[in-house]
N, C-alpha and C. Protein backbone atom coordinates (compact mmCIF):
# COMPACT_ATOMS: atom_id res chain seq x y z
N UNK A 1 21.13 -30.55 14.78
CA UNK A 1 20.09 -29.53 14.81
C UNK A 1 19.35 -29.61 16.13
N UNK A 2 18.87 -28.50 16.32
CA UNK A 2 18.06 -28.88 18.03
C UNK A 2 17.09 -28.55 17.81
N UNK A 3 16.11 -29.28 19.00
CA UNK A 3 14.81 -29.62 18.93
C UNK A 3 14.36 -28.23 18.65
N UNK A 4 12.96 -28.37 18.23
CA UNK A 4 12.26 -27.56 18.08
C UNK A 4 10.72 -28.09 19.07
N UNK A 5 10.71 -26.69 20.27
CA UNK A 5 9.66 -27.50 20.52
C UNK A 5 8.31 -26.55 20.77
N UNK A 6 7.83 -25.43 19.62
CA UNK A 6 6.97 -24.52 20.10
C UNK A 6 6.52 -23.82 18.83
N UNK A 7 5.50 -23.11 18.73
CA UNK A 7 4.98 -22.13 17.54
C UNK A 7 5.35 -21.02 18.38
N UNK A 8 5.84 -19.74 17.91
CA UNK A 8 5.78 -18.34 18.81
C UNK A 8 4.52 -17.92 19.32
N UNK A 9 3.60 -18.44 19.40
CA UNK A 9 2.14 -17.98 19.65
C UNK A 9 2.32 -18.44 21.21
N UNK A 10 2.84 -20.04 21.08
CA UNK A 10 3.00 -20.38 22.36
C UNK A 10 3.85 -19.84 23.53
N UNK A 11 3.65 -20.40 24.91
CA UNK A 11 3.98 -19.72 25.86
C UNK A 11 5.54 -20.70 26.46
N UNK A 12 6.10 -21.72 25.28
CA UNK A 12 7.01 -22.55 25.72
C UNK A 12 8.27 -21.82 24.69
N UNK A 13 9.41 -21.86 24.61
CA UNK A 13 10.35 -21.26 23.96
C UNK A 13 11.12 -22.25 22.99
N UNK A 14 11.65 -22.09 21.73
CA UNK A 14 12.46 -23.20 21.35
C UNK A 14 13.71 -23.49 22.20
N UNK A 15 14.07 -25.14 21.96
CA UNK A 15 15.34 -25.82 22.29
C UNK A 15 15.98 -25.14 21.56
N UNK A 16 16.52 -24.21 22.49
CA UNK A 16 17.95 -24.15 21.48
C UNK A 16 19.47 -24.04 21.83
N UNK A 17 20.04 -24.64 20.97
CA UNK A 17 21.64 -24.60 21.29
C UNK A 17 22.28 -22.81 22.20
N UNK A 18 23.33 -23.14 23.27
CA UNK A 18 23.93 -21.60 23.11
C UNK A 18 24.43 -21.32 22.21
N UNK A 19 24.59 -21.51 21.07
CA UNK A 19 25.29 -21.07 20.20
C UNK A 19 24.19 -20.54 18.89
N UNK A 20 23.34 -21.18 18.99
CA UNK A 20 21.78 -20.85 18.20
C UNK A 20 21.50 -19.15 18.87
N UNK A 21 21.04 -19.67 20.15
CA UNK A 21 20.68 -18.49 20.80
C UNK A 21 21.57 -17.13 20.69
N UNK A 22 22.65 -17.50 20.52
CA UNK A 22 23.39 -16.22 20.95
C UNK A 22 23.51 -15.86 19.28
N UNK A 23 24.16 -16.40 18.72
CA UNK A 23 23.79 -15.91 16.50
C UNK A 23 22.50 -15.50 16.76
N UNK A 24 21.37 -15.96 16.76
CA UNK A 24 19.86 -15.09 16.60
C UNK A 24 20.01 -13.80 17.66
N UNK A 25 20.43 -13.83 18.87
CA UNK A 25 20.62 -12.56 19.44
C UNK A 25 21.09 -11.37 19.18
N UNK A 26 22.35 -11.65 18.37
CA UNK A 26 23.35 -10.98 17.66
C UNK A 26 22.48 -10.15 16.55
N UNK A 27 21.75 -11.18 15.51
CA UNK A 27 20.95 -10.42 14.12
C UNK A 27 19.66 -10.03 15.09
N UNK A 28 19.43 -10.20 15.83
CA UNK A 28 18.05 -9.12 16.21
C UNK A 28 18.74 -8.15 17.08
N UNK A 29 19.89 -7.88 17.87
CA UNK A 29 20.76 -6.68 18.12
C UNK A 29 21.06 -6.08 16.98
N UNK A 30 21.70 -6.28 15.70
CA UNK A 30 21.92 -5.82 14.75
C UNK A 30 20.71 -4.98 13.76
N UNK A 31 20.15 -5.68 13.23
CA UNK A 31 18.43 -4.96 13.31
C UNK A 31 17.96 -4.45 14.17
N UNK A 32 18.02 -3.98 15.61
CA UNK A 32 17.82 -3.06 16.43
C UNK A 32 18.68 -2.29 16.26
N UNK A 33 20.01 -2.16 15.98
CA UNK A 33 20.30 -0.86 15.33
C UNK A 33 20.07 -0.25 14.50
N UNK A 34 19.76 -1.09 13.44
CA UNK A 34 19.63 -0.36 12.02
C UNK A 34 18.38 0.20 12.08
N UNK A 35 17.69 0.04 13.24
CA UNK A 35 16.34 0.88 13.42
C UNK A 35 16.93 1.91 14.11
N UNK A 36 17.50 1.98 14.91
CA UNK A 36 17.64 3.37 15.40
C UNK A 36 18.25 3.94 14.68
N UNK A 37 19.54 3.49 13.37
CA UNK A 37 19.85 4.11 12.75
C UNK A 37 18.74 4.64 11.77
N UNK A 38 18.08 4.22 11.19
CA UNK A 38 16.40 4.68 10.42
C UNK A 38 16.34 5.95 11.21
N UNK A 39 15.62 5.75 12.42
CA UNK A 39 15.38 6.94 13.43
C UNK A 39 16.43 8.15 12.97
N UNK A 40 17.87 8.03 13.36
CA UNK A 40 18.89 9.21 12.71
C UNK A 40 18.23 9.56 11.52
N UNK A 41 18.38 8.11 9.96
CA UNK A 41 18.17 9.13 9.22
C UNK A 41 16.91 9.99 9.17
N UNK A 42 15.70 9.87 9.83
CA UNK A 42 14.64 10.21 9.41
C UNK A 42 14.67 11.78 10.20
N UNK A 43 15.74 12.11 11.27
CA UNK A 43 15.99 12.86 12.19
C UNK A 43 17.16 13.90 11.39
N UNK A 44 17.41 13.34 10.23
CA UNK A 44 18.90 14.00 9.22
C UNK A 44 17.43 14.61 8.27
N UNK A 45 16.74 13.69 7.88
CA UNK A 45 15.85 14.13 6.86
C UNK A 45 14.88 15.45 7.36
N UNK A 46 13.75 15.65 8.58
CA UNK A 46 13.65 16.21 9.15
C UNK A 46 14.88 17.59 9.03
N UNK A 47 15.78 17.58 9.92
CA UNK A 47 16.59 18.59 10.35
C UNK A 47 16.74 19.68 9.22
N UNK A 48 17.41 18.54 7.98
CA UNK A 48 18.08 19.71 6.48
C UNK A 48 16.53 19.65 5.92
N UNK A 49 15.42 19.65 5.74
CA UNK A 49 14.35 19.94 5.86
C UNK A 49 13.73 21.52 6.52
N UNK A 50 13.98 21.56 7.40
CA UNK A 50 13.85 22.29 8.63
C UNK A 50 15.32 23.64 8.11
N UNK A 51 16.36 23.35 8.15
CA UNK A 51 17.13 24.37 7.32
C UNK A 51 16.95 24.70 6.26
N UNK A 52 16.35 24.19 5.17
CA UNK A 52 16.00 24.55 4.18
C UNK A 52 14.93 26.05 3.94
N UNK A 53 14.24 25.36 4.72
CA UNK A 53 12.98 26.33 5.02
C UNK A 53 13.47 27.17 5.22
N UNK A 54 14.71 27.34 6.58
CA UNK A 54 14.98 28.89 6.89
C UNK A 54 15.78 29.54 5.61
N UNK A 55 16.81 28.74 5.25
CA UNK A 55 17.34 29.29 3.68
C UNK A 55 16.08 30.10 2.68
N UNK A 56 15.27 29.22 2.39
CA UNK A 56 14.25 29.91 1.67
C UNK A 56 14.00 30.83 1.96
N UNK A 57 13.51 30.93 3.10
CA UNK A 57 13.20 32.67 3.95
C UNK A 57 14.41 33.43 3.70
N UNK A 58 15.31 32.87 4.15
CA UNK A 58 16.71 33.88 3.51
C UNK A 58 16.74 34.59 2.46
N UNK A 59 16.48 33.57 1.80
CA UNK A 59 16.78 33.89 -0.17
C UNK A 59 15.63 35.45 -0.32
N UNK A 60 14.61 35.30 0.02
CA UNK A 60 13.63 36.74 -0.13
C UNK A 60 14.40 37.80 1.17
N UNK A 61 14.90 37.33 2.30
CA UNK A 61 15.14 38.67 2.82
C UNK A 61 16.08 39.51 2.70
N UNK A 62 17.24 38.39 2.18
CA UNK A 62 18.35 38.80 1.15
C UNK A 62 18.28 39.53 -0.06
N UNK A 63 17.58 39.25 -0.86
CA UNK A 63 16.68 39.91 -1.87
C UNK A 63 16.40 41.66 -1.43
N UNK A 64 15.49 41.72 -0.34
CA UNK A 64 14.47 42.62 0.09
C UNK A 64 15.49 43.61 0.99
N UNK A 65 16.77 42.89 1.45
CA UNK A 65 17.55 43.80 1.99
C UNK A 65 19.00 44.55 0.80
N UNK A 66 18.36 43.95 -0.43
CA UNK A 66 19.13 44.76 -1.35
C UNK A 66 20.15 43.65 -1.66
N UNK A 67 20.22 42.23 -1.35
CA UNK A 67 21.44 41.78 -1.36
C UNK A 67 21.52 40.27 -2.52
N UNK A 68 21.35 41.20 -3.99
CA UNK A 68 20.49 40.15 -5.25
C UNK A 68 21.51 38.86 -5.52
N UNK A 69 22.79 39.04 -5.73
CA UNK A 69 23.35 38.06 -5.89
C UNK A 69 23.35 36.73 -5.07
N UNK A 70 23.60 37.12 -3.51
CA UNK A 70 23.67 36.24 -3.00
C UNK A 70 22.05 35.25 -2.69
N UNK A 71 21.15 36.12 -2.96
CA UNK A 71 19.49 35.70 -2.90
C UNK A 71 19.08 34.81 -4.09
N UNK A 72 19.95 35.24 -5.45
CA UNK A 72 20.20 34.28 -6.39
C UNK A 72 21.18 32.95 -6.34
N UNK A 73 22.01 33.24 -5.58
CA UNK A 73 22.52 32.06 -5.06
C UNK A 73 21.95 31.16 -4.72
N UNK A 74 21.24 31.42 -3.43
CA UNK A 74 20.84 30.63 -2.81
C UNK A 74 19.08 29.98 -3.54
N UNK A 75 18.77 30.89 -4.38
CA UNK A 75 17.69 30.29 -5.41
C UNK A 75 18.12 29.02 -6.22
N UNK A 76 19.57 29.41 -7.20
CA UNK A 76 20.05 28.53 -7.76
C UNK A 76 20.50 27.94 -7.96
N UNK A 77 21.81 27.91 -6.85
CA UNK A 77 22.96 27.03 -6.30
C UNK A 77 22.49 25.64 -5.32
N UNK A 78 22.09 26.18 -4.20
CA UNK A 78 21.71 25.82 -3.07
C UNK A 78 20.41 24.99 -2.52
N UNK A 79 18.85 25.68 -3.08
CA UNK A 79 17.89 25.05 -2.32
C UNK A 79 17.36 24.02 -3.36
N UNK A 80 17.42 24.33 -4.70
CA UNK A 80 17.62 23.07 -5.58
C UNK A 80 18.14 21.93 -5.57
N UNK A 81 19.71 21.89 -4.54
CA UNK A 81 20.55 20.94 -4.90
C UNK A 81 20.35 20.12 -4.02
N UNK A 82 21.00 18.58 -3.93
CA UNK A 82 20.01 17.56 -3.02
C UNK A 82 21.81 17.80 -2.24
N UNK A 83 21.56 16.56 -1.22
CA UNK A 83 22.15 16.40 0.01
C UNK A 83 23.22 15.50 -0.70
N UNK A 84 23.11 14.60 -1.66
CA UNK A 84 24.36 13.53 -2.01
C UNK A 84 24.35 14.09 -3.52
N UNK A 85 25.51 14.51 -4.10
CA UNK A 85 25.28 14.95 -5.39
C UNK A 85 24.49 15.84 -5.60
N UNK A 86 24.11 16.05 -6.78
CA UNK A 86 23.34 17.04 -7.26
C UNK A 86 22.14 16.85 -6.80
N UNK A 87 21.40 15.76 -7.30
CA UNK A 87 19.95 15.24 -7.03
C UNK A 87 19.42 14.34 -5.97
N UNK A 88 20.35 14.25 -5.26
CA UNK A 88 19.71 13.42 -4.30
C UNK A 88 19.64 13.87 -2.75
N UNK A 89 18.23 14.19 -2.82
CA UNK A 89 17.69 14.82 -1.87
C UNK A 89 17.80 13.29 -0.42
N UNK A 90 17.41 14.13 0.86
CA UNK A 90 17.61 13.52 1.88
C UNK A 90 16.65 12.62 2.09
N UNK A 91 15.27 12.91 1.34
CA UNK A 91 14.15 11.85 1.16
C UNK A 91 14.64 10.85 0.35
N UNK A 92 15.25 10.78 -0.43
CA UNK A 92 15.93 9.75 -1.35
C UNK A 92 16.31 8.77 -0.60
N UNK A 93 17.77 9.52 0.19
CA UNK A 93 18.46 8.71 1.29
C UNK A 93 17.97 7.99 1.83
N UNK A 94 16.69 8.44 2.77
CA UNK A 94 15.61 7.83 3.70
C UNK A 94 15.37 6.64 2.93
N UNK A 95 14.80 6.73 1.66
CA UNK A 95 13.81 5.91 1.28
C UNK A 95 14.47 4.85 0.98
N UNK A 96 15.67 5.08 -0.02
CA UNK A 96 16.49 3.94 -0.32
C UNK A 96 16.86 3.34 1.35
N UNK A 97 16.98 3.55 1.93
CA UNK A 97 17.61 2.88 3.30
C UNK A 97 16.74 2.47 3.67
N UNK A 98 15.42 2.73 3.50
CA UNK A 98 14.21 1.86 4.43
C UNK A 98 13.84 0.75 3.32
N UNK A 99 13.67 1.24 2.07
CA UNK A 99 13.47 0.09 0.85
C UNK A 99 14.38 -0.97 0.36
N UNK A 100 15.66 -0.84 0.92
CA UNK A 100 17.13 -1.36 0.62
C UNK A 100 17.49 -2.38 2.06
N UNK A 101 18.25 -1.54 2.17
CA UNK A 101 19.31 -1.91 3.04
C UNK A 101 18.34 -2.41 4.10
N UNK A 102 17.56 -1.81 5.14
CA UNK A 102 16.37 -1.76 6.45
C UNK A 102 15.90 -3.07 6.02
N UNK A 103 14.91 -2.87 4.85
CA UNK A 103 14.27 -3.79 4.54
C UNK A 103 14.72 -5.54 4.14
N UNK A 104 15.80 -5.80 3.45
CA UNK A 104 16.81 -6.66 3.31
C UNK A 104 16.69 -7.46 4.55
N UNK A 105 17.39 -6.55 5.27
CA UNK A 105 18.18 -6.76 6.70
C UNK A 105 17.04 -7.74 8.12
N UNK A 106 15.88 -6.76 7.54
CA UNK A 106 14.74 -7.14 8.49
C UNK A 106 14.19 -8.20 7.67
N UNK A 107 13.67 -8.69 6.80
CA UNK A 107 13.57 -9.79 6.29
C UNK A 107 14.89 -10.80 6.36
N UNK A 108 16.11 -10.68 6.30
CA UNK A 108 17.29 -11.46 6.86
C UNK A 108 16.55 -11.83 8.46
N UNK A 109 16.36 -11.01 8.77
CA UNK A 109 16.25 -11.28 10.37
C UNK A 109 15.17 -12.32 11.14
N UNK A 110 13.91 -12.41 9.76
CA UNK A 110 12.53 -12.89 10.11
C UNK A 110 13.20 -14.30 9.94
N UNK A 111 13.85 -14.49 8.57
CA UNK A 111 14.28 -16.11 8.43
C UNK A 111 14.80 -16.50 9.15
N UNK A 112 16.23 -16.00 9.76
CA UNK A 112 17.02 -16.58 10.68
C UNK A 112 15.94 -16.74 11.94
N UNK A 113 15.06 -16.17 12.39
CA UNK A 113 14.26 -16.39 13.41
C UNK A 113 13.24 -17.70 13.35
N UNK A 114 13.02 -17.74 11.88
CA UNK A 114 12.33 -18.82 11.41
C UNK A 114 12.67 -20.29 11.44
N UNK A 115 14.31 -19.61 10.93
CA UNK A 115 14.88 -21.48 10.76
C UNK A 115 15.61 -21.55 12.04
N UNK A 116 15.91 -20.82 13.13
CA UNK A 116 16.27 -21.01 14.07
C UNK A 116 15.38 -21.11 15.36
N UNK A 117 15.02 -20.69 15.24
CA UNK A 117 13.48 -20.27 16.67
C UNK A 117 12.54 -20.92 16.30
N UNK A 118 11.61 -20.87 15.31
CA UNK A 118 10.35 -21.35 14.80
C UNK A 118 9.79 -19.96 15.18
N UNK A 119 10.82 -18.90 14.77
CA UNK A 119 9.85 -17.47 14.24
C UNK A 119 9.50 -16.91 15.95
N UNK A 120 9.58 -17.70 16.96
CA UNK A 120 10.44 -16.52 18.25
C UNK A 120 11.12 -15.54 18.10
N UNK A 121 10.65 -14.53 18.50
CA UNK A 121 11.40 -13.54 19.10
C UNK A 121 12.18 -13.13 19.88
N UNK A 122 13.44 -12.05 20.28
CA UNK A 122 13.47 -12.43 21.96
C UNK A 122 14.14 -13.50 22.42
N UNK A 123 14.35 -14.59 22.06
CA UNK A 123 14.58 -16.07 22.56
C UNK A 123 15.24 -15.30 24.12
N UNK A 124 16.53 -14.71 23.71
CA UNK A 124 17.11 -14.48 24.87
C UNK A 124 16.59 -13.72 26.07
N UNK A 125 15.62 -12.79 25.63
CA UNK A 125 15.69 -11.30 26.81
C UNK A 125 14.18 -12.69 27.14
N UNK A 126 13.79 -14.25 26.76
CA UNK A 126 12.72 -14.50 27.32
C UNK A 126 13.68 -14.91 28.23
N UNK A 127 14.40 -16.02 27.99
CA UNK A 127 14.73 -16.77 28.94
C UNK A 127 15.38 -16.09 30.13
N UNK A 128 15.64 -15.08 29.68
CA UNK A 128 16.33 -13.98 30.83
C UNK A 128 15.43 -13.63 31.63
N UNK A 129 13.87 -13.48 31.38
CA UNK A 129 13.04 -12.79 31.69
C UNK A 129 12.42 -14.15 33.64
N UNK A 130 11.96 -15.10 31.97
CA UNK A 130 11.90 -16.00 32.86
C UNK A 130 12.68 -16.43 34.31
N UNK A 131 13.89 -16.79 33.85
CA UNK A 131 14.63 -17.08 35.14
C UNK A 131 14.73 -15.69 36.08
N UNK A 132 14.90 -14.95 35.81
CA UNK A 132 14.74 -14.01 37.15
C UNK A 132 13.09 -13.65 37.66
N UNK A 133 12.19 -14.24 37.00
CA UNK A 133 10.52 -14.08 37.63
C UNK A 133 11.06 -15.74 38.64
N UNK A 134 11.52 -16.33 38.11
CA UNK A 134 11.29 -17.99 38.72
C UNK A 134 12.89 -17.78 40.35
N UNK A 135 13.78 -16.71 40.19
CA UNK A 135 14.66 -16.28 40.90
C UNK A 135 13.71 -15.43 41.92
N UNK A 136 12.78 -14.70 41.68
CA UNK A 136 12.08 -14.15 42.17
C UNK A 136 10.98 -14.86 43.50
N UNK A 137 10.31 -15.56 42.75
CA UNK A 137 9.40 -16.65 43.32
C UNK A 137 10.28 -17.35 44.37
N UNK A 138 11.53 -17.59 43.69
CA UNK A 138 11.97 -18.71 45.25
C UNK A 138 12.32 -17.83 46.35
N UNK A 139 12.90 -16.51 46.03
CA UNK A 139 12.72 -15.48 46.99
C UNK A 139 11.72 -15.35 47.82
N UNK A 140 11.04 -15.09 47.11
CA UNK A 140 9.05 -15.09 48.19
C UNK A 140 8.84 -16.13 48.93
N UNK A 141 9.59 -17.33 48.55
CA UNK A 141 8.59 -18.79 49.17
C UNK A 141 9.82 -18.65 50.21
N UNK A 142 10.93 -18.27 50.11
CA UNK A 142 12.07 -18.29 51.55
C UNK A 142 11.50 -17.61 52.45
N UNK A 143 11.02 -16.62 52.43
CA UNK A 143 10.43 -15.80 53.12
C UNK A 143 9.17 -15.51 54.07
């Protein structure tokens, strides 16, 4: 096991193995997708949202231009019915994915940070950060 030598509050980073570092890199890359995937769905939810509305408007001008069946259609077929199956609207989707799967995933992510880091963040994009400010500095002092 490797040292542990920091709280995340602090300004020192944990010891950690490359092989530590790069697994914790991996699940906080991975949870950075599944956030942007969130973003899509909330951008899917939004959108057929946003079509809906214009359907609705449809359904009365369809109506108003004489055209009853298909205005009933779209009353009873269509703006009722959800996005997966019958009932399951795109807010559903959302929610289960942020209450499910998102949520799971991001709590997966806090532990592994926990029992690996001591709850660091980042480990990598620091040490990355670091050595090119300290690549930097010896630049200046050559100079």
């Amino acid at each position: 096991m490797a040292k542990r030598e920091s709280s995340p509050d602090s300004g020192s980073l944990p010891d950690l193995t490359e092989a530590e570092q790069e697994a914790l890199h991996r699940v906080e890359l991975g949870v950075e997708w599944l956030h942007r995937a969130h973003g899509d769905l909330v951008e899917f939810h939004h959108k057929t949202g946003h079509a809906m509305d214009h359907l609705a408007a449809a359904e009365d001008e369809l109506r108003d231009a004489g055209h009853k069946a298909l205005a009933d259609a779209l009353r009873d077929e269509y703006l009722p019915r959800g996005v997966i199956d019958e009932d399951r609207w795109s807010y559903d989707v959302l929610e289960a994915y942020q209450e499910g799967f998102l949520a799971d995933l991001t709590a997966f992510e806090e532990r592994a940070r926990d029992e690996v880091a001591d709850g660091h963040r980042h480990v990598n994009e620091r040490r990355m950060e670091r050595e090119w400010k300290r690549r930097a500095r010896e630049t200046d002092d050559e100079e």
